[in-house]
C-alpha atoms as a PDB file:
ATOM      1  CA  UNK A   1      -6.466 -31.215  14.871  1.00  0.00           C
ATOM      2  CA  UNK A   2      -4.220 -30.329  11.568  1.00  0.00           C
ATOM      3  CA  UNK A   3      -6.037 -27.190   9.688  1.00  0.00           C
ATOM      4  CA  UNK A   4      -5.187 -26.542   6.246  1.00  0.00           C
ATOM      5  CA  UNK A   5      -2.826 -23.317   5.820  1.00  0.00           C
ATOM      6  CA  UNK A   6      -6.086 -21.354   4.671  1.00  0.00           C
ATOM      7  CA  UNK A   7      -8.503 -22.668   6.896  1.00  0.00           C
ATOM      8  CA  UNK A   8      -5.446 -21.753   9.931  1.00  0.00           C
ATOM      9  CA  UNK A   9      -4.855 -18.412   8.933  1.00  0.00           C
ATOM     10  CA  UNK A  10      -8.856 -17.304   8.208  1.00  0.00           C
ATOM     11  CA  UNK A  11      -8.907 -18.904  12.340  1.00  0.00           C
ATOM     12  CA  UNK A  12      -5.837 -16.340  13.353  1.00  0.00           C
ATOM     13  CA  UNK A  13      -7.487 -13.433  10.987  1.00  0.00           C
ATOM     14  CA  UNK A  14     -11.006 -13.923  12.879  1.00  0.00           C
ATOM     15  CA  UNK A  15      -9.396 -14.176  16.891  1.00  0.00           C
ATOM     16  CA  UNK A  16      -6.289 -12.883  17.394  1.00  0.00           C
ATOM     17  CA  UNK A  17      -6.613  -9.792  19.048  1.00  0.00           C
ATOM     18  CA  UNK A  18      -3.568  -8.012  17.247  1.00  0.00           C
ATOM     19  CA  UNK A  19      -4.490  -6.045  14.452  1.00  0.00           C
ATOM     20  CA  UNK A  20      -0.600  -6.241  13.091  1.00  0.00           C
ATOM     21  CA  UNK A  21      -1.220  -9.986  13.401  1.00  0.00           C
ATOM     22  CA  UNK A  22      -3.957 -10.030  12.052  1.00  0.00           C
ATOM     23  CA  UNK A  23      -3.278  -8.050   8.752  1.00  0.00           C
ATOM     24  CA  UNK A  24      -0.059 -10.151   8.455  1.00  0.00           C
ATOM     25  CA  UNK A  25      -2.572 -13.443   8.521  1.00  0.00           C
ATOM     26  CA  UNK A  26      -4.819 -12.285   5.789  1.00  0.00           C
ATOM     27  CA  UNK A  27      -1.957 -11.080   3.574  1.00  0.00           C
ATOM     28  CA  UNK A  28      -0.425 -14.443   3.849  1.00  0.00           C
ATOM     29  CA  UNK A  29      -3.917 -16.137   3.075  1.00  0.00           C
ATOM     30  CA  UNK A  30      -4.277 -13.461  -0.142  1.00  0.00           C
ATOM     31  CA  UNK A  31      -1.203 -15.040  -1.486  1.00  0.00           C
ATOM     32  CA  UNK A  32      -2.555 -18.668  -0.716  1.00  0.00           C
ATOM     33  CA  UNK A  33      -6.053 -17.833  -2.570  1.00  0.00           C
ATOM     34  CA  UNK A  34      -6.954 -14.194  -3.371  1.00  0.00           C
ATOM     35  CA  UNK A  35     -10.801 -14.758  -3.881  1.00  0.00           C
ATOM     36  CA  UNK A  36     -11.112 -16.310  -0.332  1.00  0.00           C
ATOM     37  CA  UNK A  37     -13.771 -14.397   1.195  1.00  0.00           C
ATOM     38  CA  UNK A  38     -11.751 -13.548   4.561  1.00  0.00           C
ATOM     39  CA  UNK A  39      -9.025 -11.936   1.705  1.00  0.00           C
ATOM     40  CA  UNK A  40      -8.659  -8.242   2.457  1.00  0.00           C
ATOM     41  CA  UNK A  41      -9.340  -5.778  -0.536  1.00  0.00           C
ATOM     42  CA  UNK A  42      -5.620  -4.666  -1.723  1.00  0.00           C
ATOM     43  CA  UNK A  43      -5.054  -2.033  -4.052  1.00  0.00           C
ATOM     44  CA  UNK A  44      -1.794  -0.337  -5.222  1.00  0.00           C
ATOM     45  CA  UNK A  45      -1.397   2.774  -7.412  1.00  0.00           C
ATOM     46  CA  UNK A  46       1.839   4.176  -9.333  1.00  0.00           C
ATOM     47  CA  UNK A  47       1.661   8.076  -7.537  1.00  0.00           C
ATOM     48  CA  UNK A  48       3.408   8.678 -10.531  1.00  0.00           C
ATOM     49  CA  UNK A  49       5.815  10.886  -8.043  1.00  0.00           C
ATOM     50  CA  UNK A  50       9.743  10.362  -8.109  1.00  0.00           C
ATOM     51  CA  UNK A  51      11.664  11.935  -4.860  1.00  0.00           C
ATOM     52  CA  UNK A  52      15.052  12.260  -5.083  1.00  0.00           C
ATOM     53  CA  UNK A  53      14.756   9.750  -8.051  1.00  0.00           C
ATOM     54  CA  UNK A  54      12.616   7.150  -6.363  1.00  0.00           C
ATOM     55  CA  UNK A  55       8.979   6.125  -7.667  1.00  0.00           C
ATOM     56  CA  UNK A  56       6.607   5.835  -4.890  1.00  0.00           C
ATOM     57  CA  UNK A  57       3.944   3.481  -4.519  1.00  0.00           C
ATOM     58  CA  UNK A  58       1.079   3.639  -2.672  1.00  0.00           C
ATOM     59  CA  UNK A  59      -0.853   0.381  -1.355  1.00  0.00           C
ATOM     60  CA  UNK A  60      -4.588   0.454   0.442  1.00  0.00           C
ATOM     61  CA  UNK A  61      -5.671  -2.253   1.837  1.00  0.00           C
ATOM     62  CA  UNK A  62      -9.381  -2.901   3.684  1.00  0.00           C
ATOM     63  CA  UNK A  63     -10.232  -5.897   6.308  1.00  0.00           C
ATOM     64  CA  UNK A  64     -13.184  -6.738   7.277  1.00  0.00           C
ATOM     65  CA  UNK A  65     -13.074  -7.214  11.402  1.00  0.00           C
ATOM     66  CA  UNK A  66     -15.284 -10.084  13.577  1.00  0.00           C
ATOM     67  CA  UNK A  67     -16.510  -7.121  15.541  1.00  0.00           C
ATOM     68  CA  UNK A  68     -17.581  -5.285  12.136  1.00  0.00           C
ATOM     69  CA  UNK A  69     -14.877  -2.784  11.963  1.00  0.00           C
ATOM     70  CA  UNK A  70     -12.851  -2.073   9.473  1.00  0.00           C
ATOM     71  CA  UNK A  71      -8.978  -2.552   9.195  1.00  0.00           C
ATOM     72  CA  UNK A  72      -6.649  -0.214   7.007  1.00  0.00           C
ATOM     73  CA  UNK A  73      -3.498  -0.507   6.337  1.00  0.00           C
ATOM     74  CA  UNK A  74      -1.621   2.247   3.959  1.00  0.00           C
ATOM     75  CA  UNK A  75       1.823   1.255   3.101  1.00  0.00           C
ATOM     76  CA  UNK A  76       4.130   2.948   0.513  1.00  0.00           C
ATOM     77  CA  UNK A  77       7.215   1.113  -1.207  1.00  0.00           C
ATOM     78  CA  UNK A  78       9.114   2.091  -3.990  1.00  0.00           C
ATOM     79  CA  UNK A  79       8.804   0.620  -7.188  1.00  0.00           C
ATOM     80  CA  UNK A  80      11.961  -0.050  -9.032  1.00  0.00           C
ATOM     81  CA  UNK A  81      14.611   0.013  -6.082  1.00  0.00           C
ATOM     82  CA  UNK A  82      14.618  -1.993  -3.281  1.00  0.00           C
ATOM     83  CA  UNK A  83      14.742   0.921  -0.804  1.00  0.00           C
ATOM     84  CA  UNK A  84      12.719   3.530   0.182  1.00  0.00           C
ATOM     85  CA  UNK A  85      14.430   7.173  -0.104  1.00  0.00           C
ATOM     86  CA  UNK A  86      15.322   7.965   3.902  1.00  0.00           C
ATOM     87  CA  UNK A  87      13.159  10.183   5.556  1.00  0.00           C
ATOM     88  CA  UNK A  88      10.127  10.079   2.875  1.00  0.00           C
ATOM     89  CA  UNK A  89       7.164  10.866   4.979  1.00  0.00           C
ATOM     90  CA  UNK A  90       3.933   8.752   5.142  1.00  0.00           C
ATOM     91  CA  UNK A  91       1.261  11.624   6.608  1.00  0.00           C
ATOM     92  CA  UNK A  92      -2.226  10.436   7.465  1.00  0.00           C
ATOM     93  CA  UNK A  93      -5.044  13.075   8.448  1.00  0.00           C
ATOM     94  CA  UNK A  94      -7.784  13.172  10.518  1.00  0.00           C
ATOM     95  CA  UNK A  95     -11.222  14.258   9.222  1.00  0.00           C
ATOM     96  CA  UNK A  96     -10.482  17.476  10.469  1.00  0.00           C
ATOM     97  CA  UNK A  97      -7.106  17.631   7.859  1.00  0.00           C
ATOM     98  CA  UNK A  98      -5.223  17.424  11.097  1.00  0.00           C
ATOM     99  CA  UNK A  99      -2.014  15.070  11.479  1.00  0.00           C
ATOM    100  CA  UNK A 100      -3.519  11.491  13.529  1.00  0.00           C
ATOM    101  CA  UNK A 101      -0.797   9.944  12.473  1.00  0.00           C
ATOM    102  CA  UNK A 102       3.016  10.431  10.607  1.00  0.00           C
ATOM    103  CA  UNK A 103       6.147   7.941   9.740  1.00  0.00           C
ATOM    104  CA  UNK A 104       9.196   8.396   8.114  1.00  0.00           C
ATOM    105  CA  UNK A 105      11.332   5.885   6.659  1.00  0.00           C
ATOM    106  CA  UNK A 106      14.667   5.189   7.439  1.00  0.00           C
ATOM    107  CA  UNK A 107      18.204   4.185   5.872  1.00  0.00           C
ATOM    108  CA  UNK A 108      16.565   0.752   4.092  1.00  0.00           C
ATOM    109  CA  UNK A 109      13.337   0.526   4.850  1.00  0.00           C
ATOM    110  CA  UNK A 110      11.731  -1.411   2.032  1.00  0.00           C
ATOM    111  CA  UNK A 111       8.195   0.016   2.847  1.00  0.00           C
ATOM    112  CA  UNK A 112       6.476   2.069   5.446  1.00  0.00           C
ATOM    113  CA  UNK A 113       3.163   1.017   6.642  1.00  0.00           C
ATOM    114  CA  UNK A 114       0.291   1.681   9.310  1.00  0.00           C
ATOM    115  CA  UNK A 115      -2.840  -0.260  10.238  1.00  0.00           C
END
């Protein structure tokens, strides 16, 4: 059985097990069609910041899950080089403003991202 690319990737989005697999799937499929209804919701805002000359980027991004969770990814990028200043620090907090989870990019890194 041959699946159309879409039709494929809303299959891997809705069993795959991997959440990083998963997110990877539906990003593809956004760039195939955007207003497919397995799309995630992607937004990206200018944070207006600049550290150590670099503009930073931050992207949200929302999945809907077959069990009816939710998916989030953050990622941040910079916006007019290609790299990410090393050791920029992605921070996320709890609901309690304590630290769940914390990255830091390295020499290169294009983007830093968790889901």
């Amino acid at each position: 059985m041959n699946l159309a690319p879409s039709a494929a990737l809303v299959q891997l989005i809705q069993l795959t097990q991997d959440d990083e697999i998963r997110w990877q799937a539906s990003e593809l499929l956004w760039e195939i069609d955007p207003q497919h209804p397995a799309c995630p919701v992607i937004r990206a805002k200018d944070l207006g910041l600049y550290l150590a000359g670099y503009a930073i980027s931050l992207m949200v991004g929302i999945l809907s899950k077959p069990d009816r969770q939710m998916l989030i990814l953050l990622r941040t990028y910079p916006i007019q080089q290609s790299c990410l200043s090393p050791r920029l620090k992605l921070i996320i907090l709890d609901e309690t403003e304590q630290v769940f989870q914390e990255l830091e990019s390295r020499q290169r890194d294009d983007y830093i991202q968790k889901c």
